[in-house]
N, C-alpha and C. Protein backbone atom coordinates (compact mmCIF):
# COMPACT_ATOMS: atom_id res chain seq x y z
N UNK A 1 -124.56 -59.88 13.20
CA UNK A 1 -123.24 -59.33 13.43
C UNK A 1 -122.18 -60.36 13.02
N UNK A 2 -121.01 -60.02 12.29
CA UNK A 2 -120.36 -61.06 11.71
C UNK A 2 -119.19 -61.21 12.64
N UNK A 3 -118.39 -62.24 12.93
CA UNK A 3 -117.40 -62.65 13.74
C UNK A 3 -116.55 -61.77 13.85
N UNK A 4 -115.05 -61.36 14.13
CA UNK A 4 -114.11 -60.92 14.19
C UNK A 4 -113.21 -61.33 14.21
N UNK A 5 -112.60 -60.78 12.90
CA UNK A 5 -111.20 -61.74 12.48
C UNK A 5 -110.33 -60.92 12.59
N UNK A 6 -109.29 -61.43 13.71
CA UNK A 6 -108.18 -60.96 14.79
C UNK A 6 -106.95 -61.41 13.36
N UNK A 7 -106.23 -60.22 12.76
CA UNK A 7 -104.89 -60.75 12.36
C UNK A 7 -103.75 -61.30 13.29
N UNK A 8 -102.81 -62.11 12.24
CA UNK A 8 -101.86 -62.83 13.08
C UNK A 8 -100.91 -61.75 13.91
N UNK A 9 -100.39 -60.62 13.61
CA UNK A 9 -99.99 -59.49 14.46
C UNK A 9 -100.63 -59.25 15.77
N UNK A 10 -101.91 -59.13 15.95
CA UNK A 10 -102.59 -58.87 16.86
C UNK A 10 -102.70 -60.08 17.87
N UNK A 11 -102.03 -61.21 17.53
CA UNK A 11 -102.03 -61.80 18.49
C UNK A 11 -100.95 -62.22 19.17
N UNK A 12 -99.32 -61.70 18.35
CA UNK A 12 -98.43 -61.29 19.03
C UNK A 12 -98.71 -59.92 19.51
N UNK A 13 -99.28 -59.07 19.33
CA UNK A 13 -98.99 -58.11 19.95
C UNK A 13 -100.02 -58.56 21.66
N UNK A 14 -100.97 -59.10 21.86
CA UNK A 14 -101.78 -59.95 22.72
C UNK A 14 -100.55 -60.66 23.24
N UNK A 15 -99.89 -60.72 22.81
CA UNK A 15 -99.29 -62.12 24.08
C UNK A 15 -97.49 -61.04 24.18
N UNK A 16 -97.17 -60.02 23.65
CA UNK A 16 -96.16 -59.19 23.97
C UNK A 16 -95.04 -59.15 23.21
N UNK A 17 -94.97 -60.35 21.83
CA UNK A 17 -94.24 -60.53 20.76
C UNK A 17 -93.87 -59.42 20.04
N UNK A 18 -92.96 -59.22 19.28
CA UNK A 18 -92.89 -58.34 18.02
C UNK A 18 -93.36 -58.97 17.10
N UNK A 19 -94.57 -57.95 16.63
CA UNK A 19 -95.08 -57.99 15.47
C UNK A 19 -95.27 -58.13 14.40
N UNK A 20 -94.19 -57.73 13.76
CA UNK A 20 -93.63 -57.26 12.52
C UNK A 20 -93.92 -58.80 11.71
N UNK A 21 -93.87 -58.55 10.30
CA UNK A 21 -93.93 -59.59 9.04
C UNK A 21 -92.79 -60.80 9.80
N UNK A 22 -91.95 -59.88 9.66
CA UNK A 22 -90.31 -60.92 9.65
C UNK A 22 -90.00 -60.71 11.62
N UNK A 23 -90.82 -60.53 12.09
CA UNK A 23 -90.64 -61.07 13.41
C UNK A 23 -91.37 -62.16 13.85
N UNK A 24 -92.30 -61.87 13.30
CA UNK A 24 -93.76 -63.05 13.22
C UNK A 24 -92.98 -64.92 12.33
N UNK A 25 -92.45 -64.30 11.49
CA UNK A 25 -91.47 -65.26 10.51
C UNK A 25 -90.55 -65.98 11.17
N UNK A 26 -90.02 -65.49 11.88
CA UNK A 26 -88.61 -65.86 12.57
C UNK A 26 -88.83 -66.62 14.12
N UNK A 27 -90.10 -65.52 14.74
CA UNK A 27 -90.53 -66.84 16.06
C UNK A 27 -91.04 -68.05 15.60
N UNK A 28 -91.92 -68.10 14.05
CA UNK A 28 -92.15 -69.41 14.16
C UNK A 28 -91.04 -70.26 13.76
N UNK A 29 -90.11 -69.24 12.93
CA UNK A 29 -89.21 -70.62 12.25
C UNK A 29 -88.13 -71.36 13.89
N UNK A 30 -87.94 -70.11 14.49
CA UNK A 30 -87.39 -70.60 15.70
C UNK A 30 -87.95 -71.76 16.41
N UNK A 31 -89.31 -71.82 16.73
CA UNK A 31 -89.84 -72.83 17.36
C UNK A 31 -90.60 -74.16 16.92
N UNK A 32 -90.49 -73.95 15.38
CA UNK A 32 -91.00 -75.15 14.86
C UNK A 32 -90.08 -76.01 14.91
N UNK A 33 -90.29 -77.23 14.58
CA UNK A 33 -91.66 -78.12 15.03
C UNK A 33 -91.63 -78.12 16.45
N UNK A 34 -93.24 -78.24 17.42
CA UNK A 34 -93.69 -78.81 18.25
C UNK A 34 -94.28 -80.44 18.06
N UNK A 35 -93.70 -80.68 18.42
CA UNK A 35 -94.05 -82.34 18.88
C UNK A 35 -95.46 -82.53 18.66
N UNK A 36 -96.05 -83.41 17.80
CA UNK A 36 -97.63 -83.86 17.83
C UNK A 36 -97.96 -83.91 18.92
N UNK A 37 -97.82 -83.88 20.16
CA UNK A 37 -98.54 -83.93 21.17
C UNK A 37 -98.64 -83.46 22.01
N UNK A 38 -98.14 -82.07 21.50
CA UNK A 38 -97.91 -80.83 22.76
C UNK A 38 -98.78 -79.86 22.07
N UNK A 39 -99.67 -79.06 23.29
CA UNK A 39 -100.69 -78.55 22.60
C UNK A 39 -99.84 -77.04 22.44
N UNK A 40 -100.29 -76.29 21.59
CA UNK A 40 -99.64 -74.61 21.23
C UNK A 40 -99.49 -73.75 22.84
N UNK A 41 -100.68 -74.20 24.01
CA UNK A 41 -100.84 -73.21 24.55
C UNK A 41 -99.60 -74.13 25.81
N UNK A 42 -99.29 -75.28 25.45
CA UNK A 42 -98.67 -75.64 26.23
C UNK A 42 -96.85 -75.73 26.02
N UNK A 43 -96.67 -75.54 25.27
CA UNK A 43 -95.00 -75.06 24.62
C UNK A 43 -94.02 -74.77 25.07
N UNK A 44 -93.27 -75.20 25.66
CA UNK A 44 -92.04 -74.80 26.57
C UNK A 44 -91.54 -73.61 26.57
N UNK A 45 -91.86 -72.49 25.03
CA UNK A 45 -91.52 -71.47 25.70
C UNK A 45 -91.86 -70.22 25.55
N UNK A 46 -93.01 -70.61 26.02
CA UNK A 46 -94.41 -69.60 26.74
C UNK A 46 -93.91 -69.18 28.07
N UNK A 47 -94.10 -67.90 27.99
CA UNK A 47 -94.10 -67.03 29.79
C UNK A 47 -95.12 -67.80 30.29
N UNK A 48 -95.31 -68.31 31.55
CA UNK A 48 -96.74 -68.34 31.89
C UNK A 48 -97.79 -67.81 31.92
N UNK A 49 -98.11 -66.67 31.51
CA UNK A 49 -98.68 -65.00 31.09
C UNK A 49 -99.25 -65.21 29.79
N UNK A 50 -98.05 -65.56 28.69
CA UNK A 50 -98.51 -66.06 27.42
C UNK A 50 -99.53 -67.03 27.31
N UNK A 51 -98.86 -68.69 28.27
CA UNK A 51 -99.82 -69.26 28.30
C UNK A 51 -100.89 -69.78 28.57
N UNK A 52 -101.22 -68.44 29.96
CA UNK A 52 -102.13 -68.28 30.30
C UNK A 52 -103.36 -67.94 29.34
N UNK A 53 -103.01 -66.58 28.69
CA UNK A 53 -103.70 -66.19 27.61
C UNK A 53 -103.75 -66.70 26.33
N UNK A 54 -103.11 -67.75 25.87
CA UNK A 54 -103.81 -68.75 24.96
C UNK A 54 -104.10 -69.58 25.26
N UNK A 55 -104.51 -70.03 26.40
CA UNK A 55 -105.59 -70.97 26.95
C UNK A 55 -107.21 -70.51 26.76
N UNK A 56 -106.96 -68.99 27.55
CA UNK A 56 -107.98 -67.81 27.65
C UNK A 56 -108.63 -68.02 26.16
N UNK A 57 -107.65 -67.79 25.70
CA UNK A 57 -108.47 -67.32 24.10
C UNK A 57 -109.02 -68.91 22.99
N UNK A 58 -108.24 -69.86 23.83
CA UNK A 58 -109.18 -71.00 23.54
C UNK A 58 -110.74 -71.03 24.04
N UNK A 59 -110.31 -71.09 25.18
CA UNK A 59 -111.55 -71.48 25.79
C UNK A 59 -112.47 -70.34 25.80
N UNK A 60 -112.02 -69.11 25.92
CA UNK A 60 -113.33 -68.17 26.51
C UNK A 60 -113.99 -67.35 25.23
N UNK A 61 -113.11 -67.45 24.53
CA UNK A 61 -113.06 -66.59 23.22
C UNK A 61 -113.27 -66.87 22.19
N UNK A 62 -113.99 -67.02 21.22
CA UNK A 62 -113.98 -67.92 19.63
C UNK A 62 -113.33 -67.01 18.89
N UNK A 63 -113.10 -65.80 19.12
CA UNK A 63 -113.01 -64.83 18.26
C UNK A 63 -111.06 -64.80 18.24
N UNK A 64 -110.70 -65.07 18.87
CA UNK A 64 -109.14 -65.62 19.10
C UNK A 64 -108.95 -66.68 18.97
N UNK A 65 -109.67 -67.85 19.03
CA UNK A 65 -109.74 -68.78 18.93
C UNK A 65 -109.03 -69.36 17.33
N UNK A 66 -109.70 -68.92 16.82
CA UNK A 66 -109.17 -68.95 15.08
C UNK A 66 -108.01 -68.87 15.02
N UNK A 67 -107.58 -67.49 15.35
CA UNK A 67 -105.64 -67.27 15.20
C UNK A 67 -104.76 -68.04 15.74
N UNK A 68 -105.47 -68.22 17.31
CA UNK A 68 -104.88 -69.79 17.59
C UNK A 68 -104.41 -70.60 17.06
N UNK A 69 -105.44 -71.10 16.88
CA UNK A 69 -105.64 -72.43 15.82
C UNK A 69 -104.40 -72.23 14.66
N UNK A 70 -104.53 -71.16 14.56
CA UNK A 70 -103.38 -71.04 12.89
C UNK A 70 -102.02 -70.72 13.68
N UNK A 71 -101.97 -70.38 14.90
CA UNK A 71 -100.06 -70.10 15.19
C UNK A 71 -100.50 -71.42 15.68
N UNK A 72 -101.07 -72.07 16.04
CA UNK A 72 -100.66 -73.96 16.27
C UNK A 72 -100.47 -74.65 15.62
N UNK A 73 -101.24 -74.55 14.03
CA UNK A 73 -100.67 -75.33 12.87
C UNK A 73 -99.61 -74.69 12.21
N UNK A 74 -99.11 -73.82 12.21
CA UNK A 74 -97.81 -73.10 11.74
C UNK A 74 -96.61 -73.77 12.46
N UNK A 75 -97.05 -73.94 13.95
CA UNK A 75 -95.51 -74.20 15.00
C UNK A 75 -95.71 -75.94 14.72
N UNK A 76 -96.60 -76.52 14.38
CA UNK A 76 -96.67 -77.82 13.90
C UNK A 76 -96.73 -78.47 12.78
């Protein structure tokens, strides 16, 4: 069975973001840069809800895990 690859939409729509191309565009340009040493799930401005659930999807999930990984090197 092959992995599941979660698009970047689907993981704003997972955490309650707008979706869209150019909404997706505009939260990151808003919040970039994060500081080298602040982790994605830890970000000042995460609901606690949000960053609850990208913790979740670090740790419990590989399959979210990935998209992660890519809105963390995007905001960094």
């Amino acid at each position: 069975m092959e992995p599941v690859v979660h698009p970047f939409s689907a993981l704003f729509e997972q955490l309650g973001l707008p979706a869209g191309e150019a909404d997706i565009r505009a939260f990151i340009e808003d919040h970039r840069p994060l500081p080298g040493d602040v982790r994605v799930q830890e970000a000042p401005f995460w609901t606690p809800a949000q960053a609850k659930a990208l913790r979740d999807m670090l740790l419990d999930d590989a399959d979210w895990a990935e998209v992660v990984d890519q809105l963390n090197l995007a905001l960094h």
